[in-house]
Protein backbone atom coordinates (compact mmCIF):
# COMPACT_ATOMS: atom_id res chain seq x y z
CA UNK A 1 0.56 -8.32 -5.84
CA UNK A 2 -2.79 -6.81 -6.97
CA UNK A 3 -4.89 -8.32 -4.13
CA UNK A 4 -2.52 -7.12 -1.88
CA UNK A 5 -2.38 -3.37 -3.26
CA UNK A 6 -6.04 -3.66 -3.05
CA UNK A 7 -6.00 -4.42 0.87
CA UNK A 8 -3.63 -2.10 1.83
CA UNK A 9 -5.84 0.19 -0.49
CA UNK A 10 -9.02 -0.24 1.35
CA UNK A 11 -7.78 -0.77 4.85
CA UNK A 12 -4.71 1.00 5.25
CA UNK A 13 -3.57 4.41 3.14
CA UNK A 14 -6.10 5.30 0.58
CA UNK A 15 -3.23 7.74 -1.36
CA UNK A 16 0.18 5.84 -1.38
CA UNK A 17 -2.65 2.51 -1.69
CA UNK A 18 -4.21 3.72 -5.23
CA UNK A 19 -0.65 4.64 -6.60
CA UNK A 20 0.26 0.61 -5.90
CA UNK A 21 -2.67 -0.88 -7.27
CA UNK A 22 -1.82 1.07 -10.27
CA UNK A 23 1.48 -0.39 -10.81
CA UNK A 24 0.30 -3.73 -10.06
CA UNK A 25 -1.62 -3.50 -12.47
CA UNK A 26 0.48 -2.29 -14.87
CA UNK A 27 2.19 -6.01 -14.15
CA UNK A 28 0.42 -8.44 -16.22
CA UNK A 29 0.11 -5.92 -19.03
CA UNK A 30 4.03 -5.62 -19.37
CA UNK A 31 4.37 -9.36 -18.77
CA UNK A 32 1.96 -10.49 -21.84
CA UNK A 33 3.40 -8.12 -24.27
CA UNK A 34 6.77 -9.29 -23.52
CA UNK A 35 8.84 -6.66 -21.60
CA UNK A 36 9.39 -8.82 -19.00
CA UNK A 37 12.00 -6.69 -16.79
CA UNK A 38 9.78 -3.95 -16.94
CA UNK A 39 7.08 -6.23 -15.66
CA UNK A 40 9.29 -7.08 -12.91
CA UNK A 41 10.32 -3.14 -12.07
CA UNK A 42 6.39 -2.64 -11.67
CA UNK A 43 5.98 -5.44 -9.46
CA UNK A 44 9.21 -4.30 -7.32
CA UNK A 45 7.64 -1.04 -6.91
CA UNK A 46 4.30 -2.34 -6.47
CA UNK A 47 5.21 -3.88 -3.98
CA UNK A 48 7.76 -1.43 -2.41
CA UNK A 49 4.45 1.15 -2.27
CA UNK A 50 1.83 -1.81 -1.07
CA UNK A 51 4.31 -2.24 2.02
CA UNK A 52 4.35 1.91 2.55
CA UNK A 53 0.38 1.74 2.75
CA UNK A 54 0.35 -0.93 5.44
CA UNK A 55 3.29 0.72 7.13
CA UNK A 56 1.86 3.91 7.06
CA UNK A 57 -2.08 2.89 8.00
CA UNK A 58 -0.01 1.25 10.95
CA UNK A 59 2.18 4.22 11.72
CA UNK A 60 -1.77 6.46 11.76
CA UNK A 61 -3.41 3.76 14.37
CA UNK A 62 -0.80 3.48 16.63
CA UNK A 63 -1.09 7.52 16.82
CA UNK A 64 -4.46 7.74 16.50
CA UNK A 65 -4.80 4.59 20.10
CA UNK A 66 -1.91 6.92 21.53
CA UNK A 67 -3.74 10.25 21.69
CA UNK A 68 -7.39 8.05 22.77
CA UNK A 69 -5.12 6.85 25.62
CA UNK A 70 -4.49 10.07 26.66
CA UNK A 71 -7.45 11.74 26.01
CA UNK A 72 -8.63 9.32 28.52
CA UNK A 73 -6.38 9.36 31.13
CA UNK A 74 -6.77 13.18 31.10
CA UNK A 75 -10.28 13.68 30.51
């Protein structure tokens, strides 16, 4: 889940992308020391905030072509 965090870091939603790298990587730490649901709750909610920071980086280009689009047709 970390490599994805990181993606979705970098080219999506910097803010909602640093809080999921964090808990992924929180993940392997909770794994190796044992507390293996709480390993799994991080990587839940990794995940759950890795799929807001590609939703909303999509949500901000599809706005962002929108008002282009218009800005041309207009201007």
């Amino acid at each position: 889940m970390l490599p994805w965090a990181i993606l979705a870091t970098v080219l999506c939603c910097l803010p909602v992308g640093i809080y999921a790298v964090l808990k992924a990587s929180k993940v392997d730490a909770l794994w190796t020391s044992g507390q293996y649901e709480e390993a799994l709750a991080a990587a839940k909610e990794a995940k759950t905030w890795t799929i807001a920071a590609a939703g909303a980086g999509v949500v901000v280009m599809v706005v962002y072509l929108c008002v282009m689009l218009i800005a041309a047709l207009v201007g």
